[in-house]
Protein backbone atom coordinates (compact mmCIF):
# COMPACT_ATOMS: atom_id res chain seq x y z
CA UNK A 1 6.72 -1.94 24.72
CA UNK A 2 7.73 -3.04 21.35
CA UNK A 3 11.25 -1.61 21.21
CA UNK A 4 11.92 -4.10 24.64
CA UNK A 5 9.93 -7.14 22.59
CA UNK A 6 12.45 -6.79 19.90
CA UNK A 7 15.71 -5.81 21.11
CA UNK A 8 15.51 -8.68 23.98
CA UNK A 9 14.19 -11.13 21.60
CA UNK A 10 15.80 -10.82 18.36
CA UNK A 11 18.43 -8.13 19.25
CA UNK A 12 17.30 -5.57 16.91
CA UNK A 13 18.38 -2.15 17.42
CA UNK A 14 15.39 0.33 17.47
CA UNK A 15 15.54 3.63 15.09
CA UNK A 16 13.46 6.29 17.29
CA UNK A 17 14.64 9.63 16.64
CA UNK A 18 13.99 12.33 18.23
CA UNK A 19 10.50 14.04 16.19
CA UNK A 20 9.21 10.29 16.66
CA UNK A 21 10.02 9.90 20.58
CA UNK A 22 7.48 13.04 21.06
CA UNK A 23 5.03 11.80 18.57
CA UNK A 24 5.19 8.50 21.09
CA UNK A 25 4.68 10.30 24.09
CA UNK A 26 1.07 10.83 24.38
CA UNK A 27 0.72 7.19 23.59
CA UNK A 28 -0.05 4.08 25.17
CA UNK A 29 0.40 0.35 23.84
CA UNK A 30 -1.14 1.22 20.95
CA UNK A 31 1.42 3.09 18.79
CA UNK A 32 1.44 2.93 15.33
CA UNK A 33 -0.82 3.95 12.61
CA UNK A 34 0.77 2.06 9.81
CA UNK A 35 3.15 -0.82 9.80
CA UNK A 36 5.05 -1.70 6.70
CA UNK A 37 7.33 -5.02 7.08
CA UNK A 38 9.27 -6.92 4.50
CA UNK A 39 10.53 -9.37 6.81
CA UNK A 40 13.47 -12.21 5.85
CA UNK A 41 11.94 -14.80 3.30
CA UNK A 42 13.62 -17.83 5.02
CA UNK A 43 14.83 -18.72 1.03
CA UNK A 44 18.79 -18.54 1.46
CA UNK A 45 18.84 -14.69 1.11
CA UNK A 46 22.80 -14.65 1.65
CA UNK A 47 22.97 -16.48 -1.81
CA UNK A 48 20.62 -14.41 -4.15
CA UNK A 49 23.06 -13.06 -5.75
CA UNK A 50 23.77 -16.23 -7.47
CA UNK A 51 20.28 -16.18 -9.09
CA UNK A 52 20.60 -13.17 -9.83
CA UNK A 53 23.72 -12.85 -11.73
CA UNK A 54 24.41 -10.05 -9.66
CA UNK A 55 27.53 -8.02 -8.05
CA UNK A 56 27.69 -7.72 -4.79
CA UNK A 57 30.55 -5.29 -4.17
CA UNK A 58 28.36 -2.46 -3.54
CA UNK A 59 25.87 -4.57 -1.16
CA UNK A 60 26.32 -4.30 2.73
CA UNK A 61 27.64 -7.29 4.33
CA UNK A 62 25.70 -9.10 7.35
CA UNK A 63 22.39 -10.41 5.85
CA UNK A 64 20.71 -12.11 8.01
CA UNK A 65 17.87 -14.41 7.34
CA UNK A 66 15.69 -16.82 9.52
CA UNK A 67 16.19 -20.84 9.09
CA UNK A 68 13.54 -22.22 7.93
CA UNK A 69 12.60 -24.91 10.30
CA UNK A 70 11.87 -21.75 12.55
CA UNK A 71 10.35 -19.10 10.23
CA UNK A 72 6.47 -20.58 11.30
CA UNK A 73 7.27 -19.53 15.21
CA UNK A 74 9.20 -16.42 13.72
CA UNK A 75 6.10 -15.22 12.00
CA UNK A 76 3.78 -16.44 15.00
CA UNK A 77 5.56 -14.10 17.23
CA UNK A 78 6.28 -10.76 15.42
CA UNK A 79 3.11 -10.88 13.63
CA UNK A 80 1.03 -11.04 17.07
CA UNK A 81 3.44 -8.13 18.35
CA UNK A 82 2.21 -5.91 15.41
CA UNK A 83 -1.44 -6.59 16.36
CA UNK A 84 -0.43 -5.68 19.70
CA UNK A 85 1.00 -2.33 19.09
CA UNK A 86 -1.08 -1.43 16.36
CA UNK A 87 -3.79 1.42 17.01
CA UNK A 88 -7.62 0.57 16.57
CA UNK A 89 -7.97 1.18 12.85
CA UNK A 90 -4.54 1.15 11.89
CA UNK A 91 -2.68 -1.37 9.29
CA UNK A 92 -0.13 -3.29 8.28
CA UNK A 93 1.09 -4.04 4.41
CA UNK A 94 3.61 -7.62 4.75
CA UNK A 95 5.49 -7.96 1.95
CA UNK A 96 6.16 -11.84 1.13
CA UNK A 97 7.53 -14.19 -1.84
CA UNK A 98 5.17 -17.20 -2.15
CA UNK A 99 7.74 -20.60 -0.79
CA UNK A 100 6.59 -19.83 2.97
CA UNK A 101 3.66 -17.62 2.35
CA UNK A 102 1.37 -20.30 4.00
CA UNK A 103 3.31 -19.15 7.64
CA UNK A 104 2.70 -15.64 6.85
CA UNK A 105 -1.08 -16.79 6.51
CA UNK A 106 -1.07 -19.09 9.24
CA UNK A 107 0.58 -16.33 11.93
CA UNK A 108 -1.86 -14.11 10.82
CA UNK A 109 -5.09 -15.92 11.20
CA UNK A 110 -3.63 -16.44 14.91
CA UNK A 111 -4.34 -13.18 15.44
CA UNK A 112 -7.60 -10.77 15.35
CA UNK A 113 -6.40 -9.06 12.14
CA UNK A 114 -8.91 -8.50 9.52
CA UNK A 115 -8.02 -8.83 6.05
CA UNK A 116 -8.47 -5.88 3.84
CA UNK A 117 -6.63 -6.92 0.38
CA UNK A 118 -4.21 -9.24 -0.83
CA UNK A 119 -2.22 -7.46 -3.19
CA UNK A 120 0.27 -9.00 -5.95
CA UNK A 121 3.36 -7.14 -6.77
CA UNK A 122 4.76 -7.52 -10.52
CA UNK A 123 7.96 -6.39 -11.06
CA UNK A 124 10.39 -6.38 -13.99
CA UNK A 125 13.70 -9.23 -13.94
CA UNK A 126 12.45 -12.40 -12.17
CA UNK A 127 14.76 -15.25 -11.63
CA UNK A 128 15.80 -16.89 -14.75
CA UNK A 129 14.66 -20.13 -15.41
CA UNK A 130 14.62 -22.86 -18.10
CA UNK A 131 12.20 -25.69 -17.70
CA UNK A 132 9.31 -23.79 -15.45
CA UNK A 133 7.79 -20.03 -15.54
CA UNK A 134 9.94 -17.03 -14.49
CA UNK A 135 8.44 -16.07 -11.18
CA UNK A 136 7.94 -12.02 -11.29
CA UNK A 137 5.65 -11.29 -8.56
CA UNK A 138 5.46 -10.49 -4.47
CA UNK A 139 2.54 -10.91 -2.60
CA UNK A 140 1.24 -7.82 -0.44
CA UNK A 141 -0.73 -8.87 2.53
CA UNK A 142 -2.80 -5.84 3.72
CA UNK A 143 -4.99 -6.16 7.13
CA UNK A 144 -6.06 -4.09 9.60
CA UNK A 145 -6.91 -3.72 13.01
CA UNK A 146 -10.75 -3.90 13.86
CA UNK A 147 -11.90 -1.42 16.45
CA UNK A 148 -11.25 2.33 14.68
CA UNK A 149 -11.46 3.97 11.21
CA UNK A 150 -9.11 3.12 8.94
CA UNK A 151 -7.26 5.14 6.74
CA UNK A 152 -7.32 5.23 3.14
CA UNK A 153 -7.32 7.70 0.78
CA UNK A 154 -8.99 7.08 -1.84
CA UNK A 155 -8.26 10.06 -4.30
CA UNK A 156 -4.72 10.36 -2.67
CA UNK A 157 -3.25 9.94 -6.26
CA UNK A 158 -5.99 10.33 -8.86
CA UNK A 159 -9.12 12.05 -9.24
CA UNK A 160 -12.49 9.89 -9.13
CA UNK A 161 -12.97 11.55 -12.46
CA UNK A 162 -9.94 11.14 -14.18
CA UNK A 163 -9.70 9.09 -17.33
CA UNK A 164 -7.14 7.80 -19.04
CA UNK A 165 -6.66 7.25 -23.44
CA UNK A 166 -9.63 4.67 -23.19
CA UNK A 167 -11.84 6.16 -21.12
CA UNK A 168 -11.13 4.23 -17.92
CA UNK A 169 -10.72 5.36 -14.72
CA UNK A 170 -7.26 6.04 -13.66
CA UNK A 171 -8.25 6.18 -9.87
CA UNK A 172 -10.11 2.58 -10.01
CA UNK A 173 -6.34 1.49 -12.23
CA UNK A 174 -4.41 2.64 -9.78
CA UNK A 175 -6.77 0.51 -6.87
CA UNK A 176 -6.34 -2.53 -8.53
CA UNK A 177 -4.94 -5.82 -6.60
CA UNK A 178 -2.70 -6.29 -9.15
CA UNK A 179 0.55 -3.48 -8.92
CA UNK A 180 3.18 -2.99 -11.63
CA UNK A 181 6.07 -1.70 -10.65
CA UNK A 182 9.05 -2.06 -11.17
CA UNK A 183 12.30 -2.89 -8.89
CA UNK A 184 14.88 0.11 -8.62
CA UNK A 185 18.61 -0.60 -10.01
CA UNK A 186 21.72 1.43 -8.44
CA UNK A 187 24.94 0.65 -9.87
CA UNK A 188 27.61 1.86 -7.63
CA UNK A 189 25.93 2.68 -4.93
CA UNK A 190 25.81 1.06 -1.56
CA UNK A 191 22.69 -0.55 -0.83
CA UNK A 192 21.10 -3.51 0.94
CA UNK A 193 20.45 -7.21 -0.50
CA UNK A 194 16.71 -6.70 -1.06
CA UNK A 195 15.23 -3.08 -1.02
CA UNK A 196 11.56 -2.47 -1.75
CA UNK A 197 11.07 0.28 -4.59
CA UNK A 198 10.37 3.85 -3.40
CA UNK A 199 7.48 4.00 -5.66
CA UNK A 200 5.84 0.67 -3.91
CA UNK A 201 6.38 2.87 -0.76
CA UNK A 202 4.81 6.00 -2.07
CA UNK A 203 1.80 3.98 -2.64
CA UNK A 204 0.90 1.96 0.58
CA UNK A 205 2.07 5.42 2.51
CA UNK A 206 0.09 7.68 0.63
CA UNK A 207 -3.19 5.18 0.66
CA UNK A 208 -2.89 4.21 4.34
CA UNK A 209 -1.64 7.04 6.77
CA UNK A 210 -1.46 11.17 6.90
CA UNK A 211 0.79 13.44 7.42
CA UNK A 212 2.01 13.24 11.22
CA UNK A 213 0.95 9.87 11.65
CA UNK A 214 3.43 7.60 12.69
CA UNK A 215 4.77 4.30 10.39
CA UNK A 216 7.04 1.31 11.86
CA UNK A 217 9.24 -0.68 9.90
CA UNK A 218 10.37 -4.22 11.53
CA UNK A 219 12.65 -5.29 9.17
CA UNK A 220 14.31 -1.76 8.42
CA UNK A 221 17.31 -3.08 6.20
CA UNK A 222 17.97 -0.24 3.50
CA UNK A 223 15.35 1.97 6.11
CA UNK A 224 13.46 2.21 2.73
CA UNK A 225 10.23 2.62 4.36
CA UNK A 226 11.64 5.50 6.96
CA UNK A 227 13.33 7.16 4.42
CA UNK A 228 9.67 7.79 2.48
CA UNK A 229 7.56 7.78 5.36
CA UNK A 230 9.87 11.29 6.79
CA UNK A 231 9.92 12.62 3.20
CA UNK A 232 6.42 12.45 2.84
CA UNK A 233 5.71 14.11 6.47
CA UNK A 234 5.09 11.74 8.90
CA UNK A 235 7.10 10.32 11.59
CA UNK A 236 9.30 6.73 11.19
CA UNK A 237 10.45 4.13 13.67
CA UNK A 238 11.51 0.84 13.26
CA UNK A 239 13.97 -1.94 13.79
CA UNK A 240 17.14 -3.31 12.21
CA UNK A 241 19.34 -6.29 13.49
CA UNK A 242 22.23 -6.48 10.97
CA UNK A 243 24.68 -3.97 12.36
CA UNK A 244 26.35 -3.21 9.16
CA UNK A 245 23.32 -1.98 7.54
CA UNK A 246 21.50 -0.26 10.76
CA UNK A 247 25.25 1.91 11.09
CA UNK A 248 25.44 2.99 7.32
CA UNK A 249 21.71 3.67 6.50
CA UNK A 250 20.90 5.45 9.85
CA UNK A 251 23.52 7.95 8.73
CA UNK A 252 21.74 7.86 5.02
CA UNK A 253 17.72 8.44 6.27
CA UNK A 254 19.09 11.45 8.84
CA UNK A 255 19.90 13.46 6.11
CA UNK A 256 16.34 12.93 4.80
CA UNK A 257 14.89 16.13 4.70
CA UNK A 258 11.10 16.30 6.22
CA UNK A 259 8.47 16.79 3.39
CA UNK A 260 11.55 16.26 0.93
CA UNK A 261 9.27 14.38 -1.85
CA UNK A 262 5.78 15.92 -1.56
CA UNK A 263 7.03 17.83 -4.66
CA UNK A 264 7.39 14.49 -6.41
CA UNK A 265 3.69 13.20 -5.80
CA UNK A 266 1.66 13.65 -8.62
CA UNK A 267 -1.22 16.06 -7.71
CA UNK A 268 -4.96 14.19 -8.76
CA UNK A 269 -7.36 16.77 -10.16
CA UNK A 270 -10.32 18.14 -7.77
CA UNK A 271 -12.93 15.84 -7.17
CA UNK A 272 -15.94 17.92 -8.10
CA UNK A 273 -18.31 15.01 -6.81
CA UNK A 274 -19.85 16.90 -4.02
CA UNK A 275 -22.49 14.17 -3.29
CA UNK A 276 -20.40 11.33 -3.31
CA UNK A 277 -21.45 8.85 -1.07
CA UNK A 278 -24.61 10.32 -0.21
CA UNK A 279 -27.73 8.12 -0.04
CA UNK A 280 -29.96 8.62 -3.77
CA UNK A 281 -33.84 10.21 -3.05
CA UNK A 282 -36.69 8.64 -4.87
CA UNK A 283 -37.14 11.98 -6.38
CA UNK A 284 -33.34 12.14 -7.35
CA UNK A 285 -33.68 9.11 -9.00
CA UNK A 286 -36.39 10.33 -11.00
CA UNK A 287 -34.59 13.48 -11.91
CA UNK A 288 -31.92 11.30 -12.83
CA UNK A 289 -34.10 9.16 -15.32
CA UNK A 290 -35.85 11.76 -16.62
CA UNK A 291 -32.28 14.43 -17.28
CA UNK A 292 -30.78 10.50 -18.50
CA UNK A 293 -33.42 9.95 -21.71
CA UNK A 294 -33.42 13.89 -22.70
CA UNK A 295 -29.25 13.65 -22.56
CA UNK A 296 -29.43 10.61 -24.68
CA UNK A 297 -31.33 11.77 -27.48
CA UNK A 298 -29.56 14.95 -27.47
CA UNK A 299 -26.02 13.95 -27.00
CA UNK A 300 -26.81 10.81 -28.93
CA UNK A 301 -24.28 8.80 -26.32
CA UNK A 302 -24.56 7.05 -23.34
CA UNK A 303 -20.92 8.23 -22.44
CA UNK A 304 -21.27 11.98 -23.10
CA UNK A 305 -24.32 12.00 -21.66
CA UNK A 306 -23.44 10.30 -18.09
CA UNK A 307 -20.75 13.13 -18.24
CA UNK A 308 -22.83 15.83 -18.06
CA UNK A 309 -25.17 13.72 -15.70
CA UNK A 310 -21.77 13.49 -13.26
CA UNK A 311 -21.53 17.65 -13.52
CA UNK A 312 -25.02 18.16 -12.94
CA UNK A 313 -25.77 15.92 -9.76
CA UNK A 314 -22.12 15.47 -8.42
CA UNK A 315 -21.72 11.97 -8.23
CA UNK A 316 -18.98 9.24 -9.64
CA UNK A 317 -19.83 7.81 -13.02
CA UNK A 318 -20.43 4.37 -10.81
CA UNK A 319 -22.82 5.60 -8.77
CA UNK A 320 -24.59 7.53 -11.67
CA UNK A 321 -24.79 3.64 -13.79
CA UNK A 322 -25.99 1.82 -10.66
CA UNK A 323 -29.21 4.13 -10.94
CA UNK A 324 -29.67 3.87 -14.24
CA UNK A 325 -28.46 0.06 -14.43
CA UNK A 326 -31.94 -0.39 -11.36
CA UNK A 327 -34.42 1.70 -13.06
CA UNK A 328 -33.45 -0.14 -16.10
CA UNK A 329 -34.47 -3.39 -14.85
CA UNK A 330 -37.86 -2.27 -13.23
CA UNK A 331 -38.85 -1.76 -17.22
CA UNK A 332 -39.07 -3.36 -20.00
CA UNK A 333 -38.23 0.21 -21.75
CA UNK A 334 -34.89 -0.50 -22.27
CA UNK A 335 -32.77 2.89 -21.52
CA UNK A 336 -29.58 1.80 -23.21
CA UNK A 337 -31.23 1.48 -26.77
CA UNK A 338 -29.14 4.05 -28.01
CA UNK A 339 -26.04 3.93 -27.54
């Protein structure tokens, strides 16, 4: 259903190949598990380059991008077909700059998408400027369909117990709103006007689908988001309407190689928290007080001993506070005296 929505309306060519077309079969309406889209910003795209300061020898001709008297109704109607074709559960990141942002927000509150996060992307070289501040950022719109279990994995790229030099939590880092990361330069190769960083791909992928599962790019242009979503085991579709770009890169992502960069994901450490998420006892709470004071005036600190406190009832240093942070405020005994 959507490759005859798109190809009659906008005259996008579909990318289905053939490992996709029998992950479709079984399926109804309700396709995809994950949706990434970076659609046309409606902001004179064909002239970036003169922001820029950048070459465009190397850049595939045919950019095409949506006038903006019509990028509102644009957004109304391929936003609606992604809640269409999305499964019960499944989501959709939209990557957008902020000068028509409030049509992006206005298609989407059309539909019966929830709203999950809304991410900001900071990258490295924004658009010079003189007399106002360099604008450096994207904004990530992440919803999802109501109806099913969504994905996201939360340890997917660090362990709940992983710290970093300051003793923070590289797994709550790395779940932030706020992304750095930076925009990928490739002098002399060909490429397309705007690609989204592999690493930005990595990410939503990783957090939001599993292997098999099937992700759909609208707005394929450099097939970015295919060329991740096979390497990292699961199955790609999409959509592309300039014909230079859909002819060159098709060629490019079929000599991706299935799996190809599971070797390059960092592997998080085990999560040893066997009772995360598990409702607290009265009586574990009380163990909890009582093993909290003894570890204090042993360890003599509240950090070393919530560590052993993690070990010895399996549970995330958050949910290990939250106890102690309640029982704290039922007495006037306070428990964080030493410190």
């Amino acid at each position: 259903p959507l490759v005859s929505i798109f190809t009659a309306s906008y005259g996008a060519q579909p990318y289905i190949p053939m490992p996709a077309k029998l992950a479709l079969s079984p399926r109804g309406a309700e396709l995809e598990h994950l949706i990434i889209s970076d659609p046309p910003f409606a902001i004179q795209g064909d002239k970036l380059d003169k922001h820029y300061n950048r070459k465009e020898e190397f850049v595939v001709d045919g950019y095409i991008e949506i006038p903006k008297e019509e990028y509102p109704s644009f957004s109304d109607s391929w936003i609606k077909e992604c809640e269409r074709v999305l499964r019960p559960g499944g989501c959709i990141y939209i990557v957008s700059g902020y000068t028509n942002l409030v049509d992006i927000l206005n298609a989407l509150k059309k539909t019966k998408l929830e709203e999950i996060n809304h991410i900001i992307w900071k990258y490295n070289f924004g658009v010079f400027t003189s007399r106002k501040y360099v604008s450096s950022h994207y904004h990530i719109m992440f919803y999802q369909k109501t109806g099913g279990k969504r994905v996201f994995n939360t340890n997917c790229r660090f362990g709940s117990d992983e710290r970093d030099e300051n003793n923070g939590s590289l797994n709550y880092k790395d779940r932030e709103d706020v992304w750095i990361i930076n925009r990928e330069y490739k002098p002399g190769e060909v490429k397309n006007k705007n690609e989204l960083p592999k690493e930005l791909l990595k990410k939503m992928i990783q957090y939001s689908s599993n292997p098999g599962d099937l992700v759909c790019d609208l707005f394929l242009g450099s097939f970015s988001t295919a060329k991740v979503a096979i390497g990292l085991n699961r199955f790609a579709v999409g959509f592309e309407k300039n014909t230079h770009s859909y002819n060159h890169q098709i060629k490019e992502t079929n000599k991706v190689i299935p799996g190809s960069l599971i070797d390059t994901l960092r592997i998080p450490s085990k999560n040893n928290n066997i009772n995360s998420g598990k409702s607290w006892s009265e009586e574990d709470k009380g163990k909890l007080i009582s093993s909290y004071k003894k570890l204090l005036k042993k360890e003599g600190s509240k950090q070393k001993a919530i560590k052993v406190l993690c070990e010895e009832f399996g549970r995330g240093r958050f949910s290990i506070l939250n106890i102690i942070n309640m029982m704290e405020d039922k007495t006037s005994d306070s428990l964080f005296s030493k410190e």
